[in-house]
C-alpha atoms as a PDB file:
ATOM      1  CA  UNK A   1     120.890 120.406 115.880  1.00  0.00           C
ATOM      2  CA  UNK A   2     119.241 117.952 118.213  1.00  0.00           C
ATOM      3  CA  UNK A   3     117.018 115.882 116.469  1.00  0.00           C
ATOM      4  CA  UNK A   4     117.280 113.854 113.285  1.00  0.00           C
ATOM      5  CA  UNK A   5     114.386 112.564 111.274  1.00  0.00           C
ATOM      6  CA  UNK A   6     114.611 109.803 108.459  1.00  0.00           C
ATOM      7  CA  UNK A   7     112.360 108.786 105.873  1.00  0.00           C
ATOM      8  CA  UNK A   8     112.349 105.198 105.728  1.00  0.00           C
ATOM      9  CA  UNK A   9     111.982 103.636 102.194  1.00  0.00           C
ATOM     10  CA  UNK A  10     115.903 104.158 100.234  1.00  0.00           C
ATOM     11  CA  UNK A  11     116.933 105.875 102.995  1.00  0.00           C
ATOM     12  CA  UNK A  12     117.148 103.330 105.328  1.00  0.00           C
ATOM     13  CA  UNK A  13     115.788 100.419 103.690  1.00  0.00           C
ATOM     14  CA  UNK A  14     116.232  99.326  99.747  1.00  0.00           C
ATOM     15  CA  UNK A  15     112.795  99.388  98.293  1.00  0.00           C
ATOM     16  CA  UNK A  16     113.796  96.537  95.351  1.00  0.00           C
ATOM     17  CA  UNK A  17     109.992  96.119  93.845  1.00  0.00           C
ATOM     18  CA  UNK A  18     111.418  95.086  90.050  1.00  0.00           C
ATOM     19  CA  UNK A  19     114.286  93.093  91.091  1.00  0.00           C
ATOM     20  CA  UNK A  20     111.124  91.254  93.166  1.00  0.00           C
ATOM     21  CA  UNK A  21     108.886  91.182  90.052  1.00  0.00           C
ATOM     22  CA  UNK A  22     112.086  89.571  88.202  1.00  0.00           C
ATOM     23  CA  UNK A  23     112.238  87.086  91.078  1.00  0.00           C
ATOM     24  CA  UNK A  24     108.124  86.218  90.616  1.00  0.00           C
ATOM     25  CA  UNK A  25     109.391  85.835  86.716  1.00  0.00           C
ATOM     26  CA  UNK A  26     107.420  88.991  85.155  1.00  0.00           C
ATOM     27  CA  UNK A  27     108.080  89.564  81.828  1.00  0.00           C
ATOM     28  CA  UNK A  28     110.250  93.169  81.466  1.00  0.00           C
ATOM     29  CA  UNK A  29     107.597  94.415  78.998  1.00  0.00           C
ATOM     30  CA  UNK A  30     105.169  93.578  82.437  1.00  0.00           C
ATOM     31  CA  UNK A  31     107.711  94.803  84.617  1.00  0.00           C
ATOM     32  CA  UNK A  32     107.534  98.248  82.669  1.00  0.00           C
ATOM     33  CA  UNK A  33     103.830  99.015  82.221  1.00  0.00           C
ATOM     34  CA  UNK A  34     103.730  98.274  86.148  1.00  0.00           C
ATOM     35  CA  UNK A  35     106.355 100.599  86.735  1.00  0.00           C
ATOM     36  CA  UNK A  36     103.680 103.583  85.585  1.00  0.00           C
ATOM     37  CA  UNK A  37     100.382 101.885  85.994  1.00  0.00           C
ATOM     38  CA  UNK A  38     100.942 100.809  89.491  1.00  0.00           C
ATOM     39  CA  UNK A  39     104.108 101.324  91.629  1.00  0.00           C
ATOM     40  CA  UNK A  40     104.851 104.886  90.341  1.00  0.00           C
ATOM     41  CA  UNK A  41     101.096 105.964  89.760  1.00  0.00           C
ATOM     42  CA  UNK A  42      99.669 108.290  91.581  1.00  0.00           C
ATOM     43  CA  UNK A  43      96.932 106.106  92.948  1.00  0.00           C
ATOM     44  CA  UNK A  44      99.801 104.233  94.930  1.00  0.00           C
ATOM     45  CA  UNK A  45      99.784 106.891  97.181  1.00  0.00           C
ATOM     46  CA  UNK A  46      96.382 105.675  98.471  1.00  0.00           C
ATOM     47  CA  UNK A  47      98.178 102.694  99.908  1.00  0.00           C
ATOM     48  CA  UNK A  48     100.400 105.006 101.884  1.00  0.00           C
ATOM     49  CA  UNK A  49      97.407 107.268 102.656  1.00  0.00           C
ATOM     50  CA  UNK A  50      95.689 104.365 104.030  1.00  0.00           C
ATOM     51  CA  UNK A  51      92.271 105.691 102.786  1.00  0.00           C
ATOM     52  CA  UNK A  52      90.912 103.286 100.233  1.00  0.00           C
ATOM     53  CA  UNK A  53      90.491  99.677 100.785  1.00  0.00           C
ATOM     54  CA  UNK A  54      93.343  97.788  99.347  1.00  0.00           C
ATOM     55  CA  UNK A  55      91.095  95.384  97.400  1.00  0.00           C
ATOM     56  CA  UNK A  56      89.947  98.358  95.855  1.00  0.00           C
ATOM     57  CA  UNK A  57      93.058  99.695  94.814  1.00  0.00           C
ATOM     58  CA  UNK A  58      94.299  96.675  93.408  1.00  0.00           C
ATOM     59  CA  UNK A  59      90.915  96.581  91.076  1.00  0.00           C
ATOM     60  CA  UNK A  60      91.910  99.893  89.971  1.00  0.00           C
ATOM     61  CA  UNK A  61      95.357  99.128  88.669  1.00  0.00           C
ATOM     62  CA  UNK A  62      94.217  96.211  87.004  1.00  0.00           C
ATOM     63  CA  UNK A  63      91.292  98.350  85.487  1.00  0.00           C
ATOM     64  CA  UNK A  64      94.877 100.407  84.159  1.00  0.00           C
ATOM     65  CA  UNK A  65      96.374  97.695  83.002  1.00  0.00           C
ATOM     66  CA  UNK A  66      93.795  94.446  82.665  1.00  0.00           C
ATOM     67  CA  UNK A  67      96.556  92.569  80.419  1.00  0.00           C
ATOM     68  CA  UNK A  68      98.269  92.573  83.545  1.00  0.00           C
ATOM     69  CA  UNK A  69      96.050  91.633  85.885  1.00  0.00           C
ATOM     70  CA  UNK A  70      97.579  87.796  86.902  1.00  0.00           C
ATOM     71  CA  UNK A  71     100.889  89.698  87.773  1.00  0.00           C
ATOM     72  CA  UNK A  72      99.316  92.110  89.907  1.00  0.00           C
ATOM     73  CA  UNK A  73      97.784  89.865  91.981  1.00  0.00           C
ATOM     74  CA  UNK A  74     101.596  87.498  92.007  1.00  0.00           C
ATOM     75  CA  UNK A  75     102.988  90.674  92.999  1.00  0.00           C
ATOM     76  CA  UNK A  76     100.872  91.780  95.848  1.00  0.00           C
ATOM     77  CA  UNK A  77     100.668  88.278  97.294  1.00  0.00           C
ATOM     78  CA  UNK A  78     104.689  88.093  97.647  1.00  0.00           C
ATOM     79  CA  UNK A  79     105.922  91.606  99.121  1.00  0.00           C
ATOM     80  CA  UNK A  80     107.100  90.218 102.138  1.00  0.00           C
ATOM     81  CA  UNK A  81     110.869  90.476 100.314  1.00  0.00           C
ATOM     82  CA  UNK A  82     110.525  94.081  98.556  1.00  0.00           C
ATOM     83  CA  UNK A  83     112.064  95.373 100.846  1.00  0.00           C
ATOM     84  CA  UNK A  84     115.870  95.224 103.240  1.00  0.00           C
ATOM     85  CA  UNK A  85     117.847  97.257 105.335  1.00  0.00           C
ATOM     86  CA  UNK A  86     120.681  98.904 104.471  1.00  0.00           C
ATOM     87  CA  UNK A  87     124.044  97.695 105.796  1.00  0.00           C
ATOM     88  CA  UNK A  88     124.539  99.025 109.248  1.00  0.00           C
ATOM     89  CA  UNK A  89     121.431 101.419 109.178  1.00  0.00           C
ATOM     90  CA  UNK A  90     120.947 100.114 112.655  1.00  0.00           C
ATOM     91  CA  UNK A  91     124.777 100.912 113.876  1.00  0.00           C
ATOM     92  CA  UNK A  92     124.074 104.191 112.060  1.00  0.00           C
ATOM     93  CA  UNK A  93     121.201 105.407 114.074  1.00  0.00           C
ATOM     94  CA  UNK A  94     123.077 103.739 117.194  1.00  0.00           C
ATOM     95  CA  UNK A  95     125.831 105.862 117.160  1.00  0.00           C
ATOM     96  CA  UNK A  96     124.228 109.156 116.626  1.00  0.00           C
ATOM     97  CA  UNK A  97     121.374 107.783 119.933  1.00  0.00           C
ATOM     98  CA  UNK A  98     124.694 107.423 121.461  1.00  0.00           C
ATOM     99  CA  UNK A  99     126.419 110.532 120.715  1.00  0.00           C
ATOM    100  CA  UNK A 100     122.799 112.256 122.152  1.00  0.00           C
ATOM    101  CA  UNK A 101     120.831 112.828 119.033  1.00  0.00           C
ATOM    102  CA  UNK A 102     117.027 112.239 119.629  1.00  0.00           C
ATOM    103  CA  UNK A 103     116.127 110.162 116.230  1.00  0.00           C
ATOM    104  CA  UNK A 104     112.723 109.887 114.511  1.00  0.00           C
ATOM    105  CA  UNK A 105     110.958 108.488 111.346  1.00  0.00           C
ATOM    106  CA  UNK A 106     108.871 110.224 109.262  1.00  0.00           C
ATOM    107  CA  UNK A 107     107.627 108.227 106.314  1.00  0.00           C
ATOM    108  CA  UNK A 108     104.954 106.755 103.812  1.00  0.00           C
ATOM    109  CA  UNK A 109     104.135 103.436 104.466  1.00  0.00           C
ATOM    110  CA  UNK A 110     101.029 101.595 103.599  1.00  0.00           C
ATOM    111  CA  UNK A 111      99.231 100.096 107.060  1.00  0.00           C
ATOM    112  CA  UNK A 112      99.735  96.010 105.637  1.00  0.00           C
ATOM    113  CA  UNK A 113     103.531  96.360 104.359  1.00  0.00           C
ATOM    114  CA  UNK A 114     104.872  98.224 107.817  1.00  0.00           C
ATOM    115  CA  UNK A 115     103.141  95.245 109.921  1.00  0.00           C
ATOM    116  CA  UNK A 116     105.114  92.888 107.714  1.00  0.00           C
ATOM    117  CA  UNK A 117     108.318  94.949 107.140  1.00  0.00           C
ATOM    118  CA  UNK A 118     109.115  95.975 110.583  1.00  0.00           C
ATOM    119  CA  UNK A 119     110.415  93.187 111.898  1.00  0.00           C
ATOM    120  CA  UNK A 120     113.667  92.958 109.812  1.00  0.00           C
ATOM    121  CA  UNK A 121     114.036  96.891 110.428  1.00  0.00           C
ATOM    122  CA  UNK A 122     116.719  96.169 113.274  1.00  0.00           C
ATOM    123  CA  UNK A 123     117.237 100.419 113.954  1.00  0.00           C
ATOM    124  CA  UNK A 124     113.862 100.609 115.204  1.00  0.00           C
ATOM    125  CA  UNK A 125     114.855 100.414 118.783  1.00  0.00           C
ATOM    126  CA  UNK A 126     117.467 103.337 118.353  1.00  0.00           C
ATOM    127  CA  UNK A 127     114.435 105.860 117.767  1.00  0.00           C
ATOM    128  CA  UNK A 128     112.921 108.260 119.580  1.00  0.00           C
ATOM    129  CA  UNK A 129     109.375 107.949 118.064  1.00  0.00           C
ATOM    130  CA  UNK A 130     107.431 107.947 114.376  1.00  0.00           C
ATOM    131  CA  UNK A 131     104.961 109.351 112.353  1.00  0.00           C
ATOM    132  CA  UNK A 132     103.819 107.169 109.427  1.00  0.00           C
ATOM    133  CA  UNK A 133     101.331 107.775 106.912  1.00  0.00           C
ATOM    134  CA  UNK A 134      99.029 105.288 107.037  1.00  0.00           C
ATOM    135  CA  UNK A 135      98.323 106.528 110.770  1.00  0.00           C
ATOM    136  CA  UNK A 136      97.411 109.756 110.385  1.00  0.00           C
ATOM    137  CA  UNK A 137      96.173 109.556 106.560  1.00  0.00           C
ATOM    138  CA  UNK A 138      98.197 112.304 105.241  1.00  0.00           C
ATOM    139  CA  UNK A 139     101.088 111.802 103.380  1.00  0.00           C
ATOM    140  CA  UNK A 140     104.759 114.110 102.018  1.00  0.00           C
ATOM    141  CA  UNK A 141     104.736 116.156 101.221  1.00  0.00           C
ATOM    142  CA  UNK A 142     101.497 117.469 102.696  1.00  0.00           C
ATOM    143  CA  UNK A 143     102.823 119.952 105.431  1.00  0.00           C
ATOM    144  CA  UNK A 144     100.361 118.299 108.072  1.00  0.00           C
ATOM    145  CA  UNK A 145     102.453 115.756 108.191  1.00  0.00           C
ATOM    146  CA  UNK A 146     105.780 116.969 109.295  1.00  0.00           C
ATOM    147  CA  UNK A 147     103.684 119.422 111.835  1.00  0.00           C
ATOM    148  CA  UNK A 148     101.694 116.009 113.116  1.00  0.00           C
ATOM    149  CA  UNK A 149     105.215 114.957 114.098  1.00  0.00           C
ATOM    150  CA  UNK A 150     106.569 118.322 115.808  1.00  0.00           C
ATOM    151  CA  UNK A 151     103.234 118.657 118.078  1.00  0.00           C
ATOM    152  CA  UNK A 152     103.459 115.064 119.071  1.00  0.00           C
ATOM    153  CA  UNK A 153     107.171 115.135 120.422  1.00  0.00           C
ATOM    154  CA  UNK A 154     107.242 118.898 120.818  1.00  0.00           C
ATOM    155  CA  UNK A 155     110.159 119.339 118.190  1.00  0.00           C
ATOM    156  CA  UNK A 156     110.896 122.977 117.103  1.00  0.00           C
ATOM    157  CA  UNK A 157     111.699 122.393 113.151  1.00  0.00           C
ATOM    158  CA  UNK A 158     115.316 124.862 113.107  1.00  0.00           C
ATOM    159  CA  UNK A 159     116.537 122.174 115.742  1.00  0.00           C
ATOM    160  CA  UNK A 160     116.034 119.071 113.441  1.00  0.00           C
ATOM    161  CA  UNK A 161     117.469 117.882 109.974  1.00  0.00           C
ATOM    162  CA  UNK A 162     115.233 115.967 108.138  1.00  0.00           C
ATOM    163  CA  UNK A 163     116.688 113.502 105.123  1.00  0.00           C
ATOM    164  CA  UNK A 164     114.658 111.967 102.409  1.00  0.00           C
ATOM    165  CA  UNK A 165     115.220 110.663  98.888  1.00  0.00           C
ATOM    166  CA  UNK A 166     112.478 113.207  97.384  1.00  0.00           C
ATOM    167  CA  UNK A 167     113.053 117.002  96.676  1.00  0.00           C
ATOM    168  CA  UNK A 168     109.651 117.443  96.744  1.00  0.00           C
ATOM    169  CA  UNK A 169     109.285 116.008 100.335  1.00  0.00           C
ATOM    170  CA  UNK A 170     112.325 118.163 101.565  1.00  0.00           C
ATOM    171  CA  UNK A 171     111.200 121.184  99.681  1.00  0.00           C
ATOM    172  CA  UNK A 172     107.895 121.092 102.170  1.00  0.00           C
ATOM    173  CA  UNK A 173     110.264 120.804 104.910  1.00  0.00           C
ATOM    174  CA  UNK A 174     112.322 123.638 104.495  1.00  0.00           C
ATOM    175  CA  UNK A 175     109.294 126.053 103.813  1.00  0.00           C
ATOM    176  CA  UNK A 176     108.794 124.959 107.736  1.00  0.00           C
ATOM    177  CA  UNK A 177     112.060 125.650 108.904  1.00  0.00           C
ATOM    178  CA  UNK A 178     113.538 122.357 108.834  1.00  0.00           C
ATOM    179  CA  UNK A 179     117.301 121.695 107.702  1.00  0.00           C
ATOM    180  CA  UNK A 180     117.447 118.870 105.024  1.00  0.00           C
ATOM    181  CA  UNK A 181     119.392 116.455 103.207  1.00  0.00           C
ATOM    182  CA  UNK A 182     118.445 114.828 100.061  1.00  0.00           C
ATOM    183  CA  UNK A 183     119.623 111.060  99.817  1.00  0.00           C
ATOM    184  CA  UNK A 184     120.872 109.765  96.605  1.00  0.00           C
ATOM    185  CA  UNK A 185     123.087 107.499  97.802  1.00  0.00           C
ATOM    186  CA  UNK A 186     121.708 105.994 100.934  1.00  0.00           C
ATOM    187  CA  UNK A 187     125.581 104.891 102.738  1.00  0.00           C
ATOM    188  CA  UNK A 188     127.435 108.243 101.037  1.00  0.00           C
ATOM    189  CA  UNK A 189     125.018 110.155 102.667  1.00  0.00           C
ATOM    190  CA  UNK A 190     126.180 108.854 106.080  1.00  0.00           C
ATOM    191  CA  UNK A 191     129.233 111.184 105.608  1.00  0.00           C
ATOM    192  CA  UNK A 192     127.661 114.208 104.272  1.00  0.00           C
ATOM    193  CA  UNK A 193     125.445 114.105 107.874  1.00  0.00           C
ATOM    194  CA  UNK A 194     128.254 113.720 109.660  1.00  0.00           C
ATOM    195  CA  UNK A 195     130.063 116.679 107.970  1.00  0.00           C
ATOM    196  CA  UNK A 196     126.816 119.085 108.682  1.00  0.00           C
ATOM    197  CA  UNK A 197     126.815 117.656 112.263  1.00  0.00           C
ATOM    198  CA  UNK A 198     130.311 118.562 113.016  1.00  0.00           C
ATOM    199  CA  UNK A 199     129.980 121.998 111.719  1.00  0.00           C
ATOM    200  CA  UNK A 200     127.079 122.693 113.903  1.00  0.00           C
ATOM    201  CA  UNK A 201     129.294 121.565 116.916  1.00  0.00           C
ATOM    202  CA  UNK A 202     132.163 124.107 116.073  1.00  0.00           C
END
């Protein structure tokens, strides 16, 4: 195992969107209907596929969900907080940089909120290189993607472990060759690496 690729959003970084809308004050009964009509729709993947205008995206959701309209704009105007790091994800991906693991991101991430999130994401230094989304227009778990990233730093998939919070994401992986992890529990997880990591040293 040489190389280890991480998804980004509740892998490394808490992706908090409700606790923000209860922040804003958005009603629950708000908070919910958002929760389907916009931030777990599947036209949110658009963001991360960086393909339609985002003025036009946020007409659509309010075409979903018109009562909501005022909170979808109060929303969108204030996600400079949705998201924070981990504790230590930076001293994480330090430690396996310094133990000689070549580390990478794979990850979707609309074009605005990476420009704006990137400077609190301290383990940026400690990697290798990236692939995101909104660059190349294709998104997990289109296979594209994770063979965009092997052709651009030569990686051969059976020497890399890829971890991500979605089955469905790894599940494209692994039909590639790639070893994977899911996360559930984004510091746990930490361990159960390290355990796979030692085994392929034995």
């Amino acid at each position: 195992m040489k190389n280890i690729i991480f998804d980004i959003g509740m892998v490394l970084v808490d992706f908090h969107w409700r606790t923000t809308m209860q922040k804003l004050g958005i009603p629950e009964n708000v908070i919910d209907t958002l929760d389907h009509n916009m931030v777990n729709h599947p036209l949110w993947n658009h963001f991360d596929l960086d393909d339609i205008p985002e003025s036009e995206l946020i007409q659509k959701f309010k075409e979903l969900s018109p009562e909501c309209s005022e909170y979808i704009d109060l929303f969108m105007n204030n996600l400079d907080d949705v998201v924070d790091m981990f504790p230590d994800a930076d001293k994480w991906l330090k430690s396996l940089k310094d133990r000689g693991y070549h580390v990478y991101l794979l990850s979707n991430y609309p074009r605005r909120l990476f420009a704006l999130h990137t400077p609190r994401f301290h383990f940026l230094p400690y990697t290798d290189g990236r692939v995101v989304s909104y660059e190349c227009h294709i998104t997990k778990p289109d296979e594209r993607i994770y063979q965009r990233l092997c052709s651009k730093y030569n990686l051969i998939p059976e020497e890399c472990i890829f971890l991500d919070d979605r089955q469905a994401n790894l599940d494209a992986a692994s039909k590639l060759d790639f070893n994977t992890l899911l996360v559930t529990d984004p510091i746990a997880v930490r361990t159960k690496l390290e355990s796979i990591l030692e085994k392929e040293n034995i």
